[in-house]
PDB file of N, CA and C in Angstrom:
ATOM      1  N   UNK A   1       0.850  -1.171   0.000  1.00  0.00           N
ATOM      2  CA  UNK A   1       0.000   0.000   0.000  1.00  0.00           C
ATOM      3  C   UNK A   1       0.900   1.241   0.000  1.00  0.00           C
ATOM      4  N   UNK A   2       0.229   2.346  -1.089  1.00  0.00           N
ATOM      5  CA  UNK A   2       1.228   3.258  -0.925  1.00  0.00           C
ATOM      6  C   UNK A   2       1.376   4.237   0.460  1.00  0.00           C
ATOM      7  N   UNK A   3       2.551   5.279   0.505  1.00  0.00           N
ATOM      8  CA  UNK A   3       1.977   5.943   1.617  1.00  0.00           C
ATOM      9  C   UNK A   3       0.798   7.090   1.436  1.00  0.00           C
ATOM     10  N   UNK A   4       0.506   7.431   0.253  1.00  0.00           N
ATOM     11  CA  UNK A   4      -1.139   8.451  -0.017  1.00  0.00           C
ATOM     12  C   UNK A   4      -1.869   7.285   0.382  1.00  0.00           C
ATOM     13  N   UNK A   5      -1.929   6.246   0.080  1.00  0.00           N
ATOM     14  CA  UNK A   5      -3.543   5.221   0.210  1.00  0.00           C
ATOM     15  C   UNK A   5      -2.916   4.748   2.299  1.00  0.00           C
ATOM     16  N   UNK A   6      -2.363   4.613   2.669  1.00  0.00           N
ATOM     17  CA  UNK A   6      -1.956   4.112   3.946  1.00  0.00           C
ATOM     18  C   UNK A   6      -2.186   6.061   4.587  1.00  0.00           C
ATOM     19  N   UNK A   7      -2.274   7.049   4.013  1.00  0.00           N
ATOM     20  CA  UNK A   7      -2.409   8.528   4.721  1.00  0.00           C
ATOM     21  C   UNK A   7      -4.425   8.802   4.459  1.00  0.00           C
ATOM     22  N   UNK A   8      -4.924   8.434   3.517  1.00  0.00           N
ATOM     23  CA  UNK A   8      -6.443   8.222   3.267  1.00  0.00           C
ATOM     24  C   UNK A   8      -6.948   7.255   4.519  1.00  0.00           C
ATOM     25  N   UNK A   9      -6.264   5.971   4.443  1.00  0.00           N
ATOM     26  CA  UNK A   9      -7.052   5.077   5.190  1.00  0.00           C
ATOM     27  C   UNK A   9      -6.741   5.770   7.097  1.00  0.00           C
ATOM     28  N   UNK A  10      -5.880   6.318   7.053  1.00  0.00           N
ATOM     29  CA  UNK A  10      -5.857   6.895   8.441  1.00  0.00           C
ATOM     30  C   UNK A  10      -6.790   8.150   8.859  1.00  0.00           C
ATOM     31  N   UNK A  11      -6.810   8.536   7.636  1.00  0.00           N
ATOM     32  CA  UNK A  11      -7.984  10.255   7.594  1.00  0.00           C
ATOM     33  C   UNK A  11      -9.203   9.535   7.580  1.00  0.00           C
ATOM     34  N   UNK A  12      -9.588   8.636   6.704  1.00  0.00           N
ATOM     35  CA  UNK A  12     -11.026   7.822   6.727  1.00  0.00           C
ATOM     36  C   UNK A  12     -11.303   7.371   8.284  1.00  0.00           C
ATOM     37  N   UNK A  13     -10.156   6.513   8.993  1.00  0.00           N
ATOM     38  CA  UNK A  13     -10.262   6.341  10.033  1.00  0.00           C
ATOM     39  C   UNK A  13     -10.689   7.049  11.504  1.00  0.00           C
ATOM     40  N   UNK A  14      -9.911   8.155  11.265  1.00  0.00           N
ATOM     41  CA  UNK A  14     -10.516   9.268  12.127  1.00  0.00           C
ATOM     42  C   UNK A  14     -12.012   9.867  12.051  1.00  0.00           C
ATOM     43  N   UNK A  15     -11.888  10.102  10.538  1.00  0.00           N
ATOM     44  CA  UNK A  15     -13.395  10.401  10.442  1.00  0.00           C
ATOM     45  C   UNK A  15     -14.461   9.778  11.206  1.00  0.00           C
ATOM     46  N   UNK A  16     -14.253   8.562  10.487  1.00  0.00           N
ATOM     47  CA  UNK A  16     -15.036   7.218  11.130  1.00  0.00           C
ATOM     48  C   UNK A  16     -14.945   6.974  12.812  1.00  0.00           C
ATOM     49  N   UNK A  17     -14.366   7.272  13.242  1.00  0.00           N
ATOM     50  CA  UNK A  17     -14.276   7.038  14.929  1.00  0.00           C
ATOM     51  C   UNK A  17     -14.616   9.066  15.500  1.00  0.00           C
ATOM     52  N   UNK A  18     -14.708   9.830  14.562  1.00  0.00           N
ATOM     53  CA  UNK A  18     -15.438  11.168  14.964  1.00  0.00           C
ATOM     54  C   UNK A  18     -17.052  10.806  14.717  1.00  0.00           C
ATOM     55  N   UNK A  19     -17.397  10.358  14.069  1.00  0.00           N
ATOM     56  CA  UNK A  19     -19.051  10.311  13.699  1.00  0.00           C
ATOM     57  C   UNK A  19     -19.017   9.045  14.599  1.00  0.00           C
ATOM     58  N   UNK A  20     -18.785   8.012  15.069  1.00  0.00           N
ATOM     59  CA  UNK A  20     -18.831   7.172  16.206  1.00  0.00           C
ATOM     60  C   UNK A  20     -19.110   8.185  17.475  1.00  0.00           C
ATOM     61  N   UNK A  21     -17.992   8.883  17.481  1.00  0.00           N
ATOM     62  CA  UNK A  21     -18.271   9.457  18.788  1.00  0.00           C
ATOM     63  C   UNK A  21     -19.009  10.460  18.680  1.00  0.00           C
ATOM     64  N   UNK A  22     -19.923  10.900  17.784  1.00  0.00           N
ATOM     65  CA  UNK A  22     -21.055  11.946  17.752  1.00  0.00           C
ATOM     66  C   UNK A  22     -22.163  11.486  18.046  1.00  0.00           C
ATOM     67  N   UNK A  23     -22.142  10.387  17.553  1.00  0.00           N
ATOM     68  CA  UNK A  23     -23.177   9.040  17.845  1.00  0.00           C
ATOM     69  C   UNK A  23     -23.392   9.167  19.196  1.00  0.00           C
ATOM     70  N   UNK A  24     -22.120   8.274  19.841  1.00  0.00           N
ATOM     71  CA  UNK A  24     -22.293   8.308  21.239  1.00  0.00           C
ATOM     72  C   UNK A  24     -22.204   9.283  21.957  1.00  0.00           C
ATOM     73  N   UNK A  25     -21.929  10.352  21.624  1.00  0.00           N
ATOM     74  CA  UNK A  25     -22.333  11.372  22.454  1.00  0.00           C
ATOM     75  C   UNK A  25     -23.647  12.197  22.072  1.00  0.00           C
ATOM     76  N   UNK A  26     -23.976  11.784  21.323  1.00  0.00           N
ATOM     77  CA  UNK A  26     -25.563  12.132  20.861  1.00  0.00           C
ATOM     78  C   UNK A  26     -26.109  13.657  20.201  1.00  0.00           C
ATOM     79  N   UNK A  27     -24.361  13.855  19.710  1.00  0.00           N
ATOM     80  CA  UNK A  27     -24.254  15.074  18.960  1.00  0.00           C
ATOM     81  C   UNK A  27     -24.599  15.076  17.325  1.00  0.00           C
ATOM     82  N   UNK A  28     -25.935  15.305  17.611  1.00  0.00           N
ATOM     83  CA  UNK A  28     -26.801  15.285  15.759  1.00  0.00           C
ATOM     84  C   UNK A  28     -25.400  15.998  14.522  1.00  0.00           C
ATOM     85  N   UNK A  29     -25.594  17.335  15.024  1.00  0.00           N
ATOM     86  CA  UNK A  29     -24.603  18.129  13.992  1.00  0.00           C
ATOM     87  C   UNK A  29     -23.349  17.526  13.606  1.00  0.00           C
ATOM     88  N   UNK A  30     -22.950  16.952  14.327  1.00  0.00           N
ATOM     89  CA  UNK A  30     -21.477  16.370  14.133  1.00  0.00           C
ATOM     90  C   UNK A  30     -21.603  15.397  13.541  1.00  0.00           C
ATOM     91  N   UNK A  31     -22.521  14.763  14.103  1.00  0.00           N
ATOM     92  CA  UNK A  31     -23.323  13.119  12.927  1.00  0.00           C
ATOM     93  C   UNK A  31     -23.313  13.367  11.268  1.00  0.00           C
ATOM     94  N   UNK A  32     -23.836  14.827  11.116  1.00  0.00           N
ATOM     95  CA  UNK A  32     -24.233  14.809  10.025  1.00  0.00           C
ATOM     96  C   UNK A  32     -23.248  15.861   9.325  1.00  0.00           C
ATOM     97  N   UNK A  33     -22.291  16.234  10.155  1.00  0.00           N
ATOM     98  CA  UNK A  33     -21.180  16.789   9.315  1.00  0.00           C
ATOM     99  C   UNK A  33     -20.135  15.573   9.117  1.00  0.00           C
ATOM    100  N   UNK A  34     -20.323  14.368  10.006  1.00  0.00           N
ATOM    101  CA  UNK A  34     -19.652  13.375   9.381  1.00  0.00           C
ATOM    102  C   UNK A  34     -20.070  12.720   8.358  1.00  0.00           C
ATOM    103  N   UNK A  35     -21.375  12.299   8.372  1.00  0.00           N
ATOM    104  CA  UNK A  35     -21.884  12.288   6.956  1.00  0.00           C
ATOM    105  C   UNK A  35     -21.973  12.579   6.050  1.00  0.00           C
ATOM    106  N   UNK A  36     -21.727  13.796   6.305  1.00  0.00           N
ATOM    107  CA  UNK A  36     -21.851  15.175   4.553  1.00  0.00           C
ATOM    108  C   UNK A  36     -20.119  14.704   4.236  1.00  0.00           C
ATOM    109  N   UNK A  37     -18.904  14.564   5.173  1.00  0.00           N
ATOM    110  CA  UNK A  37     -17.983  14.440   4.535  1.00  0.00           C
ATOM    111  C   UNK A  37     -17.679  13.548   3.634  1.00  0.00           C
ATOM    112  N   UNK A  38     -18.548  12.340   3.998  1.00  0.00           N
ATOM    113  CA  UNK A  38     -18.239  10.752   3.599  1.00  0.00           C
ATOM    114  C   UNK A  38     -19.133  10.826   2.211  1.00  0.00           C
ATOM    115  N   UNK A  39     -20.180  11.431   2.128  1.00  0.00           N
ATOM    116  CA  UNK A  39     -20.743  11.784   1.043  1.00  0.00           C
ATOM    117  C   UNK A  39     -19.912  12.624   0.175  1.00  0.00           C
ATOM    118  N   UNK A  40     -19.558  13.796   0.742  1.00  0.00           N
ATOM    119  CA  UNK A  40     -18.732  14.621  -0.692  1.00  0.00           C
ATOM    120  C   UNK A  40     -17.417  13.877  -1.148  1.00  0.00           C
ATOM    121  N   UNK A  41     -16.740  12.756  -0.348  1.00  0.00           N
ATOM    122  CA  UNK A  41     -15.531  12.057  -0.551  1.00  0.00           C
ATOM    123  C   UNK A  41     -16.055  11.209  -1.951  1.00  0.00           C
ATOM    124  N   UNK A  42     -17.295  10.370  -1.497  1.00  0.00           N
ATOM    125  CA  UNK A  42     -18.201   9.439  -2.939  1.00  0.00           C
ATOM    126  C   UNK A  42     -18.468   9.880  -4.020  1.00  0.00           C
ATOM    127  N   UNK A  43     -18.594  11.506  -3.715  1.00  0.00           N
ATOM    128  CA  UNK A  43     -19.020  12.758  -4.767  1.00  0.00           C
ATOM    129  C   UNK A  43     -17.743  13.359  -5.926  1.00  0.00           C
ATOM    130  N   UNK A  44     -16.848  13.549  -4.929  1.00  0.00           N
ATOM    131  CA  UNK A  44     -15.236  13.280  -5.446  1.00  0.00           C
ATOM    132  C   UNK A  44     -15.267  12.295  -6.324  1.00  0.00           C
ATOM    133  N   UNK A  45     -15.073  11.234  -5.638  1.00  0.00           N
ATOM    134  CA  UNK A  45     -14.564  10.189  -6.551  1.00  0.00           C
ATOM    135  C   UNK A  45     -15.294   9.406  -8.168  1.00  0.00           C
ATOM    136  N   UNK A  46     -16.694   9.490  -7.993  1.00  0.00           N
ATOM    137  CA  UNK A  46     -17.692   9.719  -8.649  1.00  0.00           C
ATOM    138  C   UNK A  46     -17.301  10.666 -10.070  1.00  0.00           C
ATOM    139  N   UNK A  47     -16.984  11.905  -9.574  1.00  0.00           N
ATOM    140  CA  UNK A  47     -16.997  13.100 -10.168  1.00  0.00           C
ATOM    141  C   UNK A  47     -15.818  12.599 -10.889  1.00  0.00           C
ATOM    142  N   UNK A  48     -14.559  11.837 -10.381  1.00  0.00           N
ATOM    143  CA  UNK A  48     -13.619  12.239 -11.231  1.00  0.00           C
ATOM    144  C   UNK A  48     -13.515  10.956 -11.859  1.00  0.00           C
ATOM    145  N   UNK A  49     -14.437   9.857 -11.680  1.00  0.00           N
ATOM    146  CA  UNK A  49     -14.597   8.539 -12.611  1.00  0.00           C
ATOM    147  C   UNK A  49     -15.683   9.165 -13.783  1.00  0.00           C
ATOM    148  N   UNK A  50     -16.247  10.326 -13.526  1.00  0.00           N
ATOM    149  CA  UNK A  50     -17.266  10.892 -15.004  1.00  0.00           C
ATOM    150  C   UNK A  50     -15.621  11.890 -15.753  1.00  0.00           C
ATOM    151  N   UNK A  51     -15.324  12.613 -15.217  1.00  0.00           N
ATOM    152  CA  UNK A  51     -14.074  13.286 -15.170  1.00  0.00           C
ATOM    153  C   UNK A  51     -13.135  12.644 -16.806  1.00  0.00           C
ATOM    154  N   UNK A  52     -13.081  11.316 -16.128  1.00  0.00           N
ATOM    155  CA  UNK A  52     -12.463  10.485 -16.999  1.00  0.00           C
ATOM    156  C   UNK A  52     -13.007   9.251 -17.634  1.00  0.00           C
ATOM    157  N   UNK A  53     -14.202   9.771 -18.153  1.00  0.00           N
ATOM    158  CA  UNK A  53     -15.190   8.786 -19.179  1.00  0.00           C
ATOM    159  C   UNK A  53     -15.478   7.521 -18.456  1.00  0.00           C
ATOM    160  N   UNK A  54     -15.433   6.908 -17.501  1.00  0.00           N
ATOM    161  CA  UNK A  54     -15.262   6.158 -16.213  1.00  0.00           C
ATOM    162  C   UNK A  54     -16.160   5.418 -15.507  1.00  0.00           C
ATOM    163  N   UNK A  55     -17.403   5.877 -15.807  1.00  0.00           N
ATOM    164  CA  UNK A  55     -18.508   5.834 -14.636  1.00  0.00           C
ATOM    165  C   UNK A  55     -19.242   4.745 -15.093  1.00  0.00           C
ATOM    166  N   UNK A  56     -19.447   3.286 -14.104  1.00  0.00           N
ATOM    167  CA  UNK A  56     -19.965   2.050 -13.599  1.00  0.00           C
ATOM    168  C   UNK A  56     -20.662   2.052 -14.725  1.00  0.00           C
ATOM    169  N   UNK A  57     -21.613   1.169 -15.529  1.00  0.00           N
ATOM    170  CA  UNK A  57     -22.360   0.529 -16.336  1.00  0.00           C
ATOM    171  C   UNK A  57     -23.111  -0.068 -15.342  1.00  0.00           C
ATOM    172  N   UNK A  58     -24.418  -0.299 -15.354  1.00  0.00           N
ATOM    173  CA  UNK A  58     -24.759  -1.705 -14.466  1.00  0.00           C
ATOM    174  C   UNK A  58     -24.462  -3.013 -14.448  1.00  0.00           C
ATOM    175  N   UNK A  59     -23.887  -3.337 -15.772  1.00  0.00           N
ATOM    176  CA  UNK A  59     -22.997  -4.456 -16.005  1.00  0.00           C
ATOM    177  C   UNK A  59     -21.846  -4.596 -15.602  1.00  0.00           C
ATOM    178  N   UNK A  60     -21.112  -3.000 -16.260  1.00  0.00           N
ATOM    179  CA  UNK A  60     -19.323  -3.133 -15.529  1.00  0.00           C
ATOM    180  C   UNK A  60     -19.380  -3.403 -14.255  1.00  0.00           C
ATOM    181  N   UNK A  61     -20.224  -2.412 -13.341  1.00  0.00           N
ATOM    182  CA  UNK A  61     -20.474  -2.609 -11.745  1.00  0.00           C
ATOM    183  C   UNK A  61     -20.596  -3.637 -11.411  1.00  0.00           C
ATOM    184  N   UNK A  62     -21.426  -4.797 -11.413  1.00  0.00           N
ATOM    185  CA  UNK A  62     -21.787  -6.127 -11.374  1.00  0.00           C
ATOM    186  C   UNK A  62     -20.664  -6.700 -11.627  1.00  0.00           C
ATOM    187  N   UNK A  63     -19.993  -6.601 -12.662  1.00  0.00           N
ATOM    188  CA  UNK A  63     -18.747  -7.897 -12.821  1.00  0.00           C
ATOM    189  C   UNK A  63     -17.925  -7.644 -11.947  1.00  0.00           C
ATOM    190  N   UNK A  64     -17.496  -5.846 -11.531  1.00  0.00           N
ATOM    191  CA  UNK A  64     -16.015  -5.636 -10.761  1.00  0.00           C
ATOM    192  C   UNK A  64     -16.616  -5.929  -9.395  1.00  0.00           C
ATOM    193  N   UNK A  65     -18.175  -5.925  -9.166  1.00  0.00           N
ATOM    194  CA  UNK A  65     -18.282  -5.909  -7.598  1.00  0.00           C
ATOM    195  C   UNK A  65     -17.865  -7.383  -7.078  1.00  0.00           C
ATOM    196  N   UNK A  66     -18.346  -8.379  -8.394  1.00  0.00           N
ATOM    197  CA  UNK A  66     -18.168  -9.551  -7.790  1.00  0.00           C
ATOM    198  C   UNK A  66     -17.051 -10.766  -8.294  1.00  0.00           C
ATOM    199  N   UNK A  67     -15.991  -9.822  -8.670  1.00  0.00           N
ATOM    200  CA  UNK A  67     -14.693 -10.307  -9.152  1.00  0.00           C
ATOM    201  C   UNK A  67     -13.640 -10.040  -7.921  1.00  0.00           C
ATOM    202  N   UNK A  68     -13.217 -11.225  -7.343  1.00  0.00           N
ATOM    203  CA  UNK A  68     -11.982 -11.656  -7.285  1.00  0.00           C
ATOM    204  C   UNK A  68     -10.697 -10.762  -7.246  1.00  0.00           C
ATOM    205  N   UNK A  69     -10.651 -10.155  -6.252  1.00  0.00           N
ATOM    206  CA  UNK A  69      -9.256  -9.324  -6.156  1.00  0.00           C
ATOM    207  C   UNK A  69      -9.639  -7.737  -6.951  1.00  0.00           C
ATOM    208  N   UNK A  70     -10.604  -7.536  -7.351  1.00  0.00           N
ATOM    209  CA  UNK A  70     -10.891  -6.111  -8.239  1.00  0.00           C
ATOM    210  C   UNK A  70     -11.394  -5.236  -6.798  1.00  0.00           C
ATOM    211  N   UNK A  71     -11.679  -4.722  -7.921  1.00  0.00           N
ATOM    212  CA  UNK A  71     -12.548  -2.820  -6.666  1.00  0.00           C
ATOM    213  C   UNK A  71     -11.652  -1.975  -6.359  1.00  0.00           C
ATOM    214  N   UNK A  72     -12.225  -1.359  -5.800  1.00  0.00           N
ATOM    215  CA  UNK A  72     -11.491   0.216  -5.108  1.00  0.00           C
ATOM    216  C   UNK A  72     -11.585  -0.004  -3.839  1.00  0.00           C
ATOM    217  N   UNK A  73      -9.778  -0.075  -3.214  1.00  0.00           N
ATOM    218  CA  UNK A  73      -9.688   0.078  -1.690  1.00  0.00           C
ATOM    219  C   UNK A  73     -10.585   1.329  -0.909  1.00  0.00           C
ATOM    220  N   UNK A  74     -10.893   2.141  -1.938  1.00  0.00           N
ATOM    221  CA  UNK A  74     -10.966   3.168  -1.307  1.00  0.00           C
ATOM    222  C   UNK A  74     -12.562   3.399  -0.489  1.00  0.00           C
ATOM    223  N   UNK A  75     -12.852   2.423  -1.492  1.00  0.00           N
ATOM    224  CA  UNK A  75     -14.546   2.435  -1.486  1.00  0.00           C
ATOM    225  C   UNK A  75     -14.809   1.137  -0.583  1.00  0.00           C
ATOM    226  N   UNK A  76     -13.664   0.243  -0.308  1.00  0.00           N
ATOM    227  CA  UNK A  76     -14.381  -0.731   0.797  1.00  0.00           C
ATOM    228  C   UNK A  76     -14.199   0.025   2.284  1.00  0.00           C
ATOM    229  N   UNK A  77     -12.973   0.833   2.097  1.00  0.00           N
ATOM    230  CA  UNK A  77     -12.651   0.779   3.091  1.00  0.00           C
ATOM    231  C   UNK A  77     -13.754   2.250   4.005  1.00  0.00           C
ATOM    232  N   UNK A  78     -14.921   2.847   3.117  1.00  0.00           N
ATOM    233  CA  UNK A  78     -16.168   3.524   3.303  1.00  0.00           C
ATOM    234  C   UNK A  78     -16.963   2.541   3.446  1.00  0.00           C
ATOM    235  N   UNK A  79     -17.269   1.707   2.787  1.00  0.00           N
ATOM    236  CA  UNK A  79     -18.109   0.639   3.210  1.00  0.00           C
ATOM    237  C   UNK A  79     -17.667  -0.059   4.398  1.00  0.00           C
ATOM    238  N   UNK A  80     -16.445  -0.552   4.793  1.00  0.00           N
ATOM    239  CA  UNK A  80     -16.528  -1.022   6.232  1.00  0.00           C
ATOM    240  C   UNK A  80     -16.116   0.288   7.060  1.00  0.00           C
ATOM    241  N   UNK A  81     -16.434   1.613   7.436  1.00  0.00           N
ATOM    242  CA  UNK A  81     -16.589   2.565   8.308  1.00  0.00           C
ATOM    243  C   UNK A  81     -17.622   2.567   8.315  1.00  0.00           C
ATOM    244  N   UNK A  82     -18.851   2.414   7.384  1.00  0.00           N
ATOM    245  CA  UNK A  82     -19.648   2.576   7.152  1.00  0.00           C
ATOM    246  C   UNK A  82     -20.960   1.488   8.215  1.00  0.00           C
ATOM    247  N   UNK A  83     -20.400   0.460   8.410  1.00  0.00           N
ATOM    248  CA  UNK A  83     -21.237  -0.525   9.046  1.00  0.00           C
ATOM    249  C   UNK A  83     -20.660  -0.465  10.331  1.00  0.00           C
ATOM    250  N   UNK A  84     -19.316  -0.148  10.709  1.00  0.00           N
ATOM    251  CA  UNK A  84     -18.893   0.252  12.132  1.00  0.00           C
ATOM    252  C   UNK A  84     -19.835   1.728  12.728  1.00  0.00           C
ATOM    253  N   UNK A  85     -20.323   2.818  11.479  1.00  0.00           N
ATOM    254  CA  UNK A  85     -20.750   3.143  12.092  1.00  0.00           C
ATOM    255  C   UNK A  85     -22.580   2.762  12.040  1.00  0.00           C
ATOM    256  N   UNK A  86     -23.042   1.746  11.175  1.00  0.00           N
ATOM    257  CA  UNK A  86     -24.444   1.542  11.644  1.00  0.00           C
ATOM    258  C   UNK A  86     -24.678   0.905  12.734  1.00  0.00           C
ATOM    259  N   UNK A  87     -23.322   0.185  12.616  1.00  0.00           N
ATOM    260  CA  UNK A  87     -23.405  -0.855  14.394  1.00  0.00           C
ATOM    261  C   UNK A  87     -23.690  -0.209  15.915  1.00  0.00           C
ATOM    262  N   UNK A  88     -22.651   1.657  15.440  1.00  0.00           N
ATOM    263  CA  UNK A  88     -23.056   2.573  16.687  1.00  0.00           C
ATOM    264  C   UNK A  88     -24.398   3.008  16.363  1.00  0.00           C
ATOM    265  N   UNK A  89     -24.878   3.287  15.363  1.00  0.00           N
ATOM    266  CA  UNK A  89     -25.824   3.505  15.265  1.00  0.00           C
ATOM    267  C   UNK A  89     -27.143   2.758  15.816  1.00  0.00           C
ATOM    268  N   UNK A  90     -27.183   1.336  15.874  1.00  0.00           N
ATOM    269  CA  UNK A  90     -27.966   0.499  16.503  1.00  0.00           C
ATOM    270  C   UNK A  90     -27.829   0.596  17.708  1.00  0.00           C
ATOM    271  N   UNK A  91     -26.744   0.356  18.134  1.00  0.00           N
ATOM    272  CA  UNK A  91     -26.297   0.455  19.439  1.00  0.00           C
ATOM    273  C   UNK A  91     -27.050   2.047  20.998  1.00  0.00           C
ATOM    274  N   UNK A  92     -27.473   3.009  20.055  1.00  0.00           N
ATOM    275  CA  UNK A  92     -27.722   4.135  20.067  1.00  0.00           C
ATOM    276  C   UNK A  92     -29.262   3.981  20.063  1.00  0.00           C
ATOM    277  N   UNK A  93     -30.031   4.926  21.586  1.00  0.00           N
ATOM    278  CA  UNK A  93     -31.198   4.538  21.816  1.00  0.00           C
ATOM    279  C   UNK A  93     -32.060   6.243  21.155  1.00  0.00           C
ATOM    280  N   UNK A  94     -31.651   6.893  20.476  1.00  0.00           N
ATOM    281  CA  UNK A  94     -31.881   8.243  19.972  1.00  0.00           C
ATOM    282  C   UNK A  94     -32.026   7.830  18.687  1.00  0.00           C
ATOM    283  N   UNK A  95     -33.609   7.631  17.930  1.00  0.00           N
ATOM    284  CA  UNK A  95     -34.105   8.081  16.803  1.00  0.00           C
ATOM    285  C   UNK A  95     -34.053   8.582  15.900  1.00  0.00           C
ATOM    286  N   UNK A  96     -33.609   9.858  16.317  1.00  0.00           N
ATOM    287  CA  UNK A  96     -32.799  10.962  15.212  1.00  0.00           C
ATOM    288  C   UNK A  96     -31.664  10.536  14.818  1.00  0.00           C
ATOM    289  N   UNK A  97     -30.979  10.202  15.995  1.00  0.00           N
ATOM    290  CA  UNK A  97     -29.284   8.878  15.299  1.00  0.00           C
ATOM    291  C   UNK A  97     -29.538   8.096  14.504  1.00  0.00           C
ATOM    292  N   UNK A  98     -30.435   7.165  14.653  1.00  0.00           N
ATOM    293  CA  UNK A  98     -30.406   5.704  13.915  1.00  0.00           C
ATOM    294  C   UNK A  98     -31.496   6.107  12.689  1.00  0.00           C
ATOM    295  N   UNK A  99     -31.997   7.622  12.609  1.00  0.00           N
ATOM    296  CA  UNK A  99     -32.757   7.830  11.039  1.00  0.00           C
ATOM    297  C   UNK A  99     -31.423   7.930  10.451  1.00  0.00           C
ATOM    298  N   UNK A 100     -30.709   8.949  11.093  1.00  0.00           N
ATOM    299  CA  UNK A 100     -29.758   9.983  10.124  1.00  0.00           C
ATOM    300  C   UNK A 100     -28.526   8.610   9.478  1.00  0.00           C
ATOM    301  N   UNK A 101     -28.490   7.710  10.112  1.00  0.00           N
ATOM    302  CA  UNK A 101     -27.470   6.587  10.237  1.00  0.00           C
ATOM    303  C   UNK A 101     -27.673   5.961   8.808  1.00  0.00           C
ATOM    304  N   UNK A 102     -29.633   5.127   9.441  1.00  0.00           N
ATOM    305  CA  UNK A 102     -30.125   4.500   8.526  1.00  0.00           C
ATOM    306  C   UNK A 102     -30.031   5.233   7.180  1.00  0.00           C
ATOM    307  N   UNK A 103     -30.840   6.257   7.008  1.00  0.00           N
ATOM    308  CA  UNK A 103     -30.781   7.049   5.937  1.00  0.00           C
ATOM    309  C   UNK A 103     -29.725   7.267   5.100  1.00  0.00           C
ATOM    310  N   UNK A 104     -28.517   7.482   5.146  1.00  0.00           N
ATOM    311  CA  UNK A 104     -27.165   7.461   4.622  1.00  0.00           C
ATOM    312  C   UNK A 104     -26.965   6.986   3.002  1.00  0.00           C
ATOM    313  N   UNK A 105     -27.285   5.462   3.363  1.00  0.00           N
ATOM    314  CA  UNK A 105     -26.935   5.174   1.936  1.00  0.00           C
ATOM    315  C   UNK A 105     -28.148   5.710   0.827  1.00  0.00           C
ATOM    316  N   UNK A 106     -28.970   6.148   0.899  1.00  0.00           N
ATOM    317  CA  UNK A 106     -29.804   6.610   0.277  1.00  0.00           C
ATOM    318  C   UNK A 106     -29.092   8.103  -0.468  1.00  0.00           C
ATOM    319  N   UNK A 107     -28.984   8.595   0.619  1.00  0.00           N
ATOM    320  CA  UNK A 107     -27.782   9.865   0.413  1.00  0.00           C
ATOM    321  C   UNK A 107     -26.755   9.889  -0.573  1.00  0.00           C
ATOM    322  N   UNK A 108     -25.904   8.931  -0.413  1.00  0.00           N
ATOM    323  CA  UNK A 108     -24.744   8.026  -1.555  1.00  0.00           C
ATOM    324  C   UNK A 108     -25.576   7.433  -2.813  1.00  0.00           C
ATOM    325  N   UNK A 109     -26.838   7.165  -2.728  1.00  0.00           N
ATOM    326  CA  UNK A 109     -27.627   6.586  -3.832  1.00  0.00           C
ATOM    327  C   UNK A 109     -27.544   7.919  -5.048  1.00  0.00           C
ATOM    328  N   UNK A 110     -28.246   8.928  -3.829  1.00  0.00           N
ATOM    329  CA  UNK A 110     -28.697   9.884  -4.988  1.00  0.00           C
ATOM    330  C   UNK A 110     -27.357  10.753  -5.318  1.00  0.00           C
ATOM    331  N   UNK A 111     -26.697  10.653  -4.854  1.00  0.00           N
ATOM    332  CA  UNK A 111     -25.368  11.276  -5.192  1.00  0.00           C
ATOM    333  C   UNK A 111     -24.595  10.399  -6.627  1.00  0.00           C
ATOM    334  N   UNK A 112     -24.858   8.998  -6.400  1.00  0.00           N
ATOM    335  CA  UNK A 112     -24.306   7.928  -7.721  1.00  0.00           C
ATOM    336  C   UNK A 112     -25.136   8.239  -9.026  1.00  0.00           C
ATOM    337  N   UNK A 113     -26.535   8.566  -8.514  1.00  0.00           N
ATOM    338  CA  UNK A 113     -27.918   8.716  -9.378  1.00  0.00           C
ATOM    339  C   UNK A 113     -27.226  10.327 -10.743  1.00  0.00           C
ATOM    340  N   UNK A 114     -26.743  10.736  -9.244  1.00  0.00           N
ATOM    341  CA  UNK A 114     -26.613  12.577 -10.358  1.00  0.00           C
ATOM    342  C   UNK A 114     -25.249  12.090 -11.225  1.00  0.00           C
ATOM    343  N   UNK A 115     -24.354  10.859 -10.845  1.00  0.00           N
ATOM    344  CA  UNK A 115     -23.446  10.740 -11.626  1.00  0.00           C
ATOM    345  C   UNK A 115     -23.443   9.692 -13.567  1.00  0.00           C
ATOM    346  N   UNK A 116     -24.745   9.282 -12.625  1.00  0.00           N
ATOM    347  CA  UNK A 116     -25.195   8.240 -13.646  1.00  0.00           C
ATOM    348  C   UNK A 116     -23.989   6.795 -13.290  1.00  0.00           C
ATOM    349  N   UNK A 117     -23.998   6.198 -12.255  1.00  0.00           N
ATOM    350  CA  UNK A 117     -23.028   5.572 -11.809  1.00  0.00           C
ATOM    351  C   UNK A 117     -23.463   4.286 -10.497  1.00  0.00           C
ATOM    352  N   UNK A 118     -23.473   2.849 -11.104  1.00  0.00           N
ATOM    353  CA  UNK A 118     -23.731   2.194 -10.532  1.00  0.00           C
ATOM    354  C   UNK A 118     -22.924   1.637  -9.403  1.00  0.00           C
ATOM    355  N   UNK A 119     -21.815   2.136  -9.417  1.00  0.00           N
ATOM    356  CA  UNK A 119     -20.863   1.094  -8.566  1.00  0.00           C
ATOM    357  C   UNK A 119     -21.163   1.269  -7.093  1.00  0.00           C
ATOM    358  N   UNK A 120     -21.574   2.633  -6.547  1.00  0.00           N
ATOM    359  CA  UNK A 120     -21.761   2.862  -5.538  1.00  0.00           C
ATOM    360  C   UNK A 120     -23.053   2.614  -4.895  1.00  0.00           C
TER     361      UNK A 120
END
């Protein structure tokens, strides 16, 4: 791993253990400024797979999701922050947490939707 992708996965990391602890401390705003980040990061990357003629097929998506050594580190490694944080999210007896939690990938949906882009 290089050191930019080993300096991402440590910034992702933090992120991910800041919206944990917004969670548990039951700080909405911070929830959802961790969210908006993790969203504009998908929005980024999105943007610069249209950028460069790039963007998922529902077919291409399908083969790379379920091939063998393929994908983007970058994008699992949002997808598993991502369930560490629905886990706080369950874990969490506040409503407004576990909408804003639940709700999320919907968020990333319509963000893939404006790209025309299945992978996400």
């Amino acid at each position: 791993m290089s050191s930019h992708a080993r300096r991402l996965q440590a910034e992702l990391d933090f992120l991910r253990d800041s919206t944990i602890g917004a969670i548990r401390d039951r700080r909405l705003g911070l929830l959802k400024d961790g969210l908006d980040v993790y969203e504009e990061l998908v929005g980024v990357f999105l943007g610069q797979l249209s950028a460069l003629d790039s963007a998922y097929s529902r077919e291409r998506a399908l083969r790379e999701i379920h091939s063998i050594g393929e994908g983007w580190s970058e994008v699992e490694w949002i997808e598993r922050n991502y369930r560490d944080i629905l886990d706080a999210g369950f874990n969490c007896e506040d409503q407004a947490v576990i909408d804003d939690v639940l709700y999320f990938p919907m968020r990333l949906a319509h963000v893939a939707s404006r790209h025309r882009d299945y992978y996400i």
